[in-house]
N, C-alpha and C. Protein backbone atom coordinates (compact mmCIF):
# COMPACT_ATOMS: atom_id res chain seq x y z
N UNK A 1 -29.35 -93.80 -37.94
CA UNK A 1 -29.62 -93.13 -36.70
C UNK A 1 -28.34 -92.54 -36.11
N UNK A 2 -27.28 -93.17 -36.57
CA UNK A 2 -26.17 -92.48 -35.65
C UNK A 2 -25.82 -91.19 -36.72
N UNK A 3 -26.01 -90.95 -38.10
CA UNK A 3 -26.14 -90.08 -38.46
C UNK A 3 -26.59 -88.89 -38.12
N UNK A 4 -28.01 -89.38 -37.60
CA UNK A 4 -28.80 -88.09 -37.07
C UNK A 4 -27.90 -88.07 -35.73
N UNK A 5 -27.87 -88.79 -35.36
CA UNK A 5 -27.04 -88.63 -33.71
C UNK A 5 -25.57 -87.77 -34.11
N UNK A 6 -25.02 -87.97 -34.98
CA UNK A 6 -23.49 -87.33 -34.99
C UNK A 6 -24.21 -85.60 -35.51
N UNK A 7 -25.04 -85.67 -36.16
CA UNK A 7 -25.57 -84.34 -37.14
C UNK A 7 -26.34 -83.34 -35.58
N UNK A 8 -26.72 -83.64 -35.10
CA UNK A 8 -27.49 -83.19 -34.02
C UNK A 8 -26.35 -83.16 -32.86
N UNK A 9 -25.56 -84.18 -32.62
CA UNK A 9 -24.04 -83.81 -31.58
C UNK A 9 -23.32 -82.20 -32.55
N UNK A 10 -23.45 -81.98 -33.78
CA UNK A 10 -22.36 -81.27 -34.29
C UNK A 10 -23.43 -79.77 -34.42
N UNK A 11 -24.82 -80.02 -34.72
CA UNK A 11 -25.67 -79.02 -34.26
C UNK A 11 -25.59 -78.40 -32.71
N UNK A 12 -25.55 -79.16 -31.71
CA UNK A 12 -25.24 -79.00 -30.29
C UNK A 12 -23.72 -78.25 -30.11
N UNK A 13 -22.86 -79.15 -30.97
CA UNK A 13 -21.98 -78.33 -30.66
C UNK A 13 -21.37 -76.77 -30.93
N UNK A 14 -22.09 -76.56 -32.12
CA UNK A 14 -21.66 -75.42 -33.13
C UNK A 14 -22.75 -74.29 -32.77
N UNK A 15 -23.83 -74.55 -31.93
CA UNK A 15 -24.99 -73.84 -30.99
C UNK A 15 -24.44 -73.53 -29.98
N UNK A 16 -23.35 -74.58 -28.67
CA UNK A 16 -22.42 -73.78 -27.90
C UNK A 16 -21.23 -72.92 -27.96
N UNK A 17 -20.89 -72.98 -29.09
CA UNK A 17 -20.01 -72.42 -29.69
C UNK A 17 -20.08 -71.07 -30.29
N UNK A 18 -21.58 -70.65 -30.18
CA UNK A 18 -21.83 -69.55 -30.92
C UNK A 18 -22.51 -68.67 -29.50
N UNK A 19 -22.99 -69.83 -28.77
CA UNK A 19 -23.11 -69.55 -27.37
C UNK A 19 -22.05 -68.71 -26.35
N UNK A 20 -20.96 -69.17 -26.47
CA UNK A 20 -19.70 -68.91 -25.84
C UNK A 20 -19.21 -67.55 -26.61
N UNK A 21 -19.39 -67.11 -27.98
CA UNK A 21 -18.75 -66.41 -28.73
C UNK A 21 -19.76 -65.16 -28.12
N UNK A 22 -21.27 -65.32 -28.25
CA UNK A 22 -22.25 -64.41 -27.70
C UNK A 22 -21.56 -63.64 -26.55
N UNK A 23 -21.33 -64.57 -25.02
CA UNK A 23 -21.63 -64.23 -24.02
C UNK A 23 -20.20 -63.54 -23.73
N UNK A 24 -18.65 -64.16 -24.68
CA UNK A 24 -17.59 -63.26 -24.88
C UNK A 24 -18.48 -61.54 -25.24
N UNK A 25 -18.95 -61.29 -26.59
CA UNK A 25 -19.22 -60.20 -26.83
C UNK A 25 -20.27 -59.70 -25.90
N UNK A 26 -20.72 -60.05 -24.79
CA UNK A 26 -21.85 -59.62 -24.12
C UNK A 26 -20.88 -59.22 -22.87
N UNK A 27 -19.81 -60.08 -22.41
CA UNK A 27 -19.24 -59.60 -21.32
C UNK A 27 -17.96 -58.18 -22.12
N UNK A 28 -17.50 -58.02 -23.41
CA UNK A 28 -17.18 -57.17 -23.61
C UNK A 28 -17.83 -55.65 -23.78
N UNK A 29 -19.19 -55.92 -24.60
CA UNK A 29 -20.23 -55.24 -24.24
C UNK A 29 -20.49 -54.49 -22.94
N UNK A 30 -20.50 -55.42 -21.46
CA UNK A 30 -20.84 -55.04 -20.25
C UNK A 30 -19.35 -53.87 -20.20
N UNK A 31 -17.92 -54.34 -20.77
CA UNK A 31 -17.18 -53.80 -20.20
C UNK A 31 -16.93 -52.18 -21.12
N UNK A 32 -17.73 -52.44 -22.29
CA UNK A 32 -17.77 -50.66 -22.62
C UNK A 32 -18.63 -50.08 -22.18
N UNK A 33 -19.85 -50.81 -21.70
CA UNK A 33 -21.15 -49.87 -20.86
C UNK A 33 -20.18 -49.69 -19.76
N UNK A 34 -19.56 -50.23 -18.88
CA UNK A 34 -18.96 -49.78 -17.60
C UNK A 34 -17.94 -48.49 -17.68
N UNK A 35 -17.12 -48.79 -18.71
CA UNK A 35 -16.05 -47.71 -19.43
C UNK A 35 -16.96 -46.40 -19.84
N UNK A 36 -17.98 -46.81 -20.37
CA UNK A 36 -19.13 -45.23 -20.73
C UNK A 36 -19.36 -44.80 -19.89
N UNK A 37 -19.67 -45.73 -18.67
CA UNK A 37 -20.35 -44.59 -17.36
C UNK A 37 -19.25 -44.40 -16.81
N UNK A 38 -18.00 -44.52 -16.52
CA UNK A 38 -16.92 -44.11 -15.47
C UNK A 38 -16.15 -42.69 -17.16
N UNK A 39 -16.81 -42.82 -18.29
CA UNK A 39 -16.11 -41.63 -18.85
C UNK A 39 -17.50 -40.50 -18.44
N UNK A 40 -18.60 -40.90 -18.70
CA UNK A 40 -19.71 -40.17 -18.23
C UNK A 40 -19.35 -39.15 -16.87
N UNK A 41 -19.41 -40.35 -15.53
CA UNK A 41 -19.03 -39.99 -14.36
C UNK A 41 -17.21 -38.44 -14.72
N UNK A 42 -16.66 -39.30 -15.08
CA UNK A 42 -15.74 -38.22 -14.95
C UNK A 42 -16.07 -36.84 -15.51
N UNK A 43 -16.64 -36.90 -16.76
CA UNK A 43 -17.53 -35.41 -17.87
C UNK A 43 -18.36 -34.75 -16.61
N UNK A 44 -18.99 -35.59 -16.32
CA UNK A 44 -20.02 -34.65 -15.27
C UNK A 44 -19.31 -33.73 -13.85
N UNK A 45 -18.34 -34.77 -13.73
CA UNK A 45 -17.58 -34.24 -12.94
C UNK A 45 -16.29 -32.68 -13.02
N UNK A 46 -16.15 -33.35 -14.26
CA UNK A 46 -14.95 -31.64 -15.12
C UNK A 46 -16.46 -30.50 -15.23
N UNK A 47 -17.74 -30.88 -15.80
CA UNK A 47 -18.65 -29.73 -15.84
C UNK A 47 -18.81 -29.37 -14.47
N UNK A 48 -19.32 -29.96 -13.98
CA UNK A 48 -19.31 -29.54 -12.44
C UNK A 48 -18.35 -28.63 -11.74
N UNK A 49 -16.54 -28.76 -12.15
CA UNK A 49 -15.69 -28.07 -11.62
C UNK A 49 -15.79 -26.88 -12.27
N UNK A 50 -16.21 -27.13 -14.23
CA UNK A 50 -16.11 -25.88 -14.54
C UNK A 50 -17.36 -24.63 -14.04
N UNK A 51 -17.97 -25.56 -13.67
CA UNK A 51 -19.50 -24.46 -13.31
C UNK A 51 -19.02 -23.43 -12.06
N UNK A 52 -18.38 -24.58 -11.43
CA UNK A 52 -17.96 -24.18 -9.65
C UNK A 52 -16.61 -22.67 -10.45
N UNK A 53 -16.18 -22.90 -11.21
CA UNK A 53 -15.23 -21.88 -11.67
C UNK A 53 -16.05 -20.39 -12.08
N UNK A 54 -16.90 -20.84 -13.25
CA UNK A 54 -17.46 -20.14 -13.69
C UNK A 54 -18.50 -18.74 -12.16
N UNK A 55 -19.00 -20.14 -11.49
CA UNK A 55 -19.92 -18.76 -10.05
C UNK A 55 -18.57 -18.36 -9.67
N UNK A 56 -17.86 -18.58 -9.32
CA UNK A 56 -16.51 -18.06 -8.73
C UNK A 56 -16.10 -16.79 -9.54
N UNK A 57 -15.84 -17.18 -11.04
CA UNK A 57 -15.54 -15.53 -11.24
C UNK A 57 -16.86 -14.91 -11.92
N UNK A 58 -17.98 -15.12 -11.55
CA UNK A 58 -19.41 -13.78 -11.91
C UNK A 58 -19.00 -13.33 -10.59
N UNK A 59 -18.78 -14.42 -9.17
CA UNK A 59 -18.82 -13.57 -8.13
C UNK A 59 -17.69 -12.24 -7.62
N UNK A 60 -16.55 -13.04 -8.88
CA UNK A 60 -15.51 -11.81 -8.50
C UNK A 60 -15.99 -10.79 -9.58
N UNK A 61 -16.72 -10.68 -10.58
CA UNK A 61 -16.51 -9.46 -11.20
C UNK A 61 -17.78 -8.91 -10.33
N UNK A 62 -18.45 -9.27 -9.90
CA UNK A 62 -20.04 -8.51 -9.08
C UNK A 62 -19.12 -7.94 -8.40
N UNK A 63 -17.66 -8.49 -7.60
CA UNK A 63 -17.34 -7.84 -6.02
C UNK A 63 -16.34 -6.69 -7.01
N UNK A 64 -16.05 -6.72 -8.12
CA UNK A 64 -15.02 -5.57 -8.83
C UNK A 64 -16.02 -4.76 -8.99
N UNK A 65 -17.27 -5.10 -9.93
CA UNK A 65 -18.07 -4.05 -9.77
C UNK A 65 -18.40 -2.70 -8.33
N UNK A 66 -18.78 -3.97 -7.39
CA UNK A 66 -18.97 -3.49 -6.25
C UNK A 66 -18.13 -2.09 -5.39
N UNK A 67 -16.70 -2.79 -5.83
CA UNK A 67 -16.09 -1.82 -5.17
C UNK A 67 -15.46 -0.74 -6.35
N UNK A 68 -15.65 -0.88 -7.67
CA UNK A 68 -15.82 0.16 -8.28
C UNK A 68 -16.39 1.46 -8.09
N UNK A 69 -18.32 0.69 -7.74
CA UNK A 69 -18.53 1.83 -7.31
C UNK A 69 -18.54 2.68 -6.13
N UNK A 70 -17.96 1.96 -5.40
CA UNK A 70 -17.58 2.29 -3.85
C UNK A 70 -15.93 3.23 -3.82
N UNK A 71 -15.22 2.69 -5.00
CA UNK A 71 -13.93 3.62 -5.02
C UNK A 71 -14.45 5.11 -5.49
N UNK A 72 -15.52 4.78 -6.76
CA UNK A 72 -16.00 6.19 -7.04
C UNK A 72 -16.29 7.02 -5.96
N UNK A 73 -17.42 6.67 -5.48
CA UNK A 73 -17.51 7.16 -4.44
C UNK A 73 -16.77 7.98 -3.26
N UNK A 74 -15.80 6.93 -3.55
CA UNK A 74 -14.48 7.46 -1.79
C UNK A 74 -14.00 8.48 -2.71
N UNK A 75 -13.92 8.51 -4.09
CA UNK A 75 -13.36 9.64 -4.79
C UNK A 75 -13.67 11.06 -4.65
N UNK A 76 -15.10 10.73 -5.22
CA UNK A 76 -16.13 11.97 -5.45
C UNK A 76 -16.42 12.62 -3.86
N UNK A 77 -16.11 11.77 -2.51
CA UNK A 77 -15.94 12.43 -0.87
C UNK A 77 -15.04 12.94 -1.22
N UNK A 78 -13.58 12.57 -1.29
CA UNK A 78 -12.23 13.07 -1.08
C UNK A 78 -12.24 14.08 -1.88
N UNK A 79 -12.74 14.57 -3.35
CA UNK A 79 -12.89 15.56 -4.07
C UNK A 79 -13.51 16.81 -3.33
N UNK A 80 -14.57 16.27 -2.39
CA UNK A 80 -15.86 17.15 -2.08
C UNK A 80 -15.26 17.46 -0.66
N UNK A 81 -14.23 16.45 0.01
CA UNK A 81 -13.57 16.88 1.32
C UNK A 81 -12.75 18.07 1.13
N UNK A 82 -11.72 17.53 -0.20
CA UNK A 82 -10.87 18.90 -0.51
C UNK A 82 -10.85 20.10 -0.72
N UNK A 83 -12.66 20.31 -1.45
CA UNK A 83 -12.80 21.29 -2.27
C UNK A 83 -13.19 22.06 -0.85
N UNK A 84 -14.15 21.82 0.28
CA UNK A 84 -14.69 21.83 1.56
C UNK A 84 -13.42 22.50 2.10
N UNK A 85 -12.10 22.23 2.44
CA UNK A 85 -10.61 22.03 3.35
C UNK A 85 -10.11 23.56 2.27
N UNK A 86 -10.26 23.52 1.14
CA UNK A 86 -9.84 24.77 0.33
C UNK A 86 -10.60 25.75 0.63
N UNK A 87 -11.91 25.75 0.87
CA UNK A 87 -12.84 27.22 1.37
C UNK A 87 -12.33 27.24 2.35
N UNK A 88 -12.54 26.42 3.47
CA UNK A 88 -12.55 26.94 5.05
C UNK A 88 -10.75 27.53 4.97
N UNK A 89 -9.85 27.34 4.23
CA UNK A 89 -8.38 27.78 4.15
C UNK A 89 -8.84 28.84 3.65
N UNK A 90 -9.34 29.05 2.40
CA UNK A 90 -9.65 30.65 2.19
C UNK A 90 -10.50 31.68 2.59
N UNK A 91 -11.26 30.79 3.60
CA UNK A 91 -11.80 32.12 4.39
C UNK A 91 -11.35 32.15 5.94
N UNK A 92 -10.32 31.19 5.97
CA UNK A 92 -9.33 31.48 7.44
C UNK A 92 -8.73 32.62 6.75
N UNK A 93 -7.73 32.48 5.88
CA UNK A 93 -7.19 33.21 5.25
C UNK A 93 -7.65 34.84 4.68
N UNK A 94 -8.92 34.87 4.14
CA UNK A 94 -9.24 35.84 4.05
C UNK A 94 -9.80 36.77 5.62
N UNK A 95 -10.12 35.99 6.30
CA UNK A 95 -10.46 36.27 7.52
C UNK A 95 -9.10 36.80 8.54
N UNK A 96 -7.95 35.62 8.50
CA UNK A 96 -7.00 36.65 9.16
C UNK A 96 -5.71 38.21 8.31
N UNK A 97 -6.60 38.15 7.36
CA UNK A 97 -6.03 39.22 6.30
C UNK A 97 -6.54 40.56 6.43
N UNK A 98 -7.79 40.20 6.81
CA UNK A 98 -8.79 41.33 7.62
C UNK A 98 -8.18 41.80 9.03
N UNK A 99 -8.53 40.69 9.00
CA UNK A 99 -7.89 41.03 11.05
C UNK A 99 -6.49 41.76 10.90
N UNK A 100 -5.57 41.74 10.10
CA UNK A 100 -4.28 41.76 10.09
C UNK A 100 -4.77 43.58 9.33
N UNK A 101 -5.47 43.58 8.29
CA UNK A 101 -5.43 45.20 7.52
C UNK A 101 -6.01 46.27 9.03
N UNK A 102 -7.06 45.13 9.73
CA UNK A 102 -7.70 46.49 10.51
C UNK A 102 -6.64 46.78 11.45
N UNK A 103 -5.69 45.66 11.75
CA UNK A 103 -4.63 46.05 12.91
C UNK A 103 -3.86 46.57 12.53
N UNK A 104 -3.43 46.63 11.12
CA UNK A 104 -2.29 47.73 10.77
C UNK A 104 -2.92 49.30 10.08
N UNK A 105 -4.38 49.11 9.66
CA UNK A 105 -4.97 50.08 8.96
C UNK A 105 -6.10 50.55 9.80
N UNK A 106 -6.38 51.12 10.98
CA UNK A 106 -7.35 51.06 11.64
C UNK A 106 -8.55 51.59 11.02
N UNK A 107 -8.57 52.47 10.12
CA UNK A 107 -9.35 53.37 9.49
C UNK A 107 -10.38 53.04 8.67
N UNK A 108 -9.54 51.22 7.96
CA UNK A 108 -10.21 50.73 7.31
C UNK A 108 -11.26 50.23 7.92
């Protein structure tokens, strides 16, 4: 009987022992699930900044677009102002050229 008693103490013991070895790899376990979600947490976090980057420059090329076509624009006025500023000069011009032949040429 003390046989079974020492065989069953060394079963008990070599059962906590495998016990203890478990709950080591279970609390190391807990500590790479914790390490996964704080690398998780950080990933989500760099996508997140890159997204916030990414609307940032669609919104600057929409506003380059934007005023692309708005420079065209101020162009194609200032073209259409000038060309406008060149008649009214040439028909001041032709106008006081007249005035100037009939005052020296009355006849004309």
């Amino acid at each position: 009987s003390s046989l079974v008693t020492r065989a069953a103490l060394q079963d008990a013991m070599r059962v906590l022992d495998e016990n203890r070895a478990l709950k080591q790899k279970i609390s190391q376990f807990d500590g790479l699930l914790e390490t996964k979600d704080q690398v998780i947490l950080a990933l989500r976090e760099v996508v997140q900044q890159q997204h916030c980057k990414i609307v940032n420059f669609e919104n600057e090329i929409h506003l380059l677009h934007n005023s692309r076509h708005c420079l065209r624009e101020e162009v194609f006025l200032s073209l259409a102002l000038f060309f406008l500023c060149l008649a009214l000069s040439l028909c001041l011009a032709l106008s006081f050229s007249r005035a100037r032949a009939s005052i020296l040429f009355p006849s004309l």
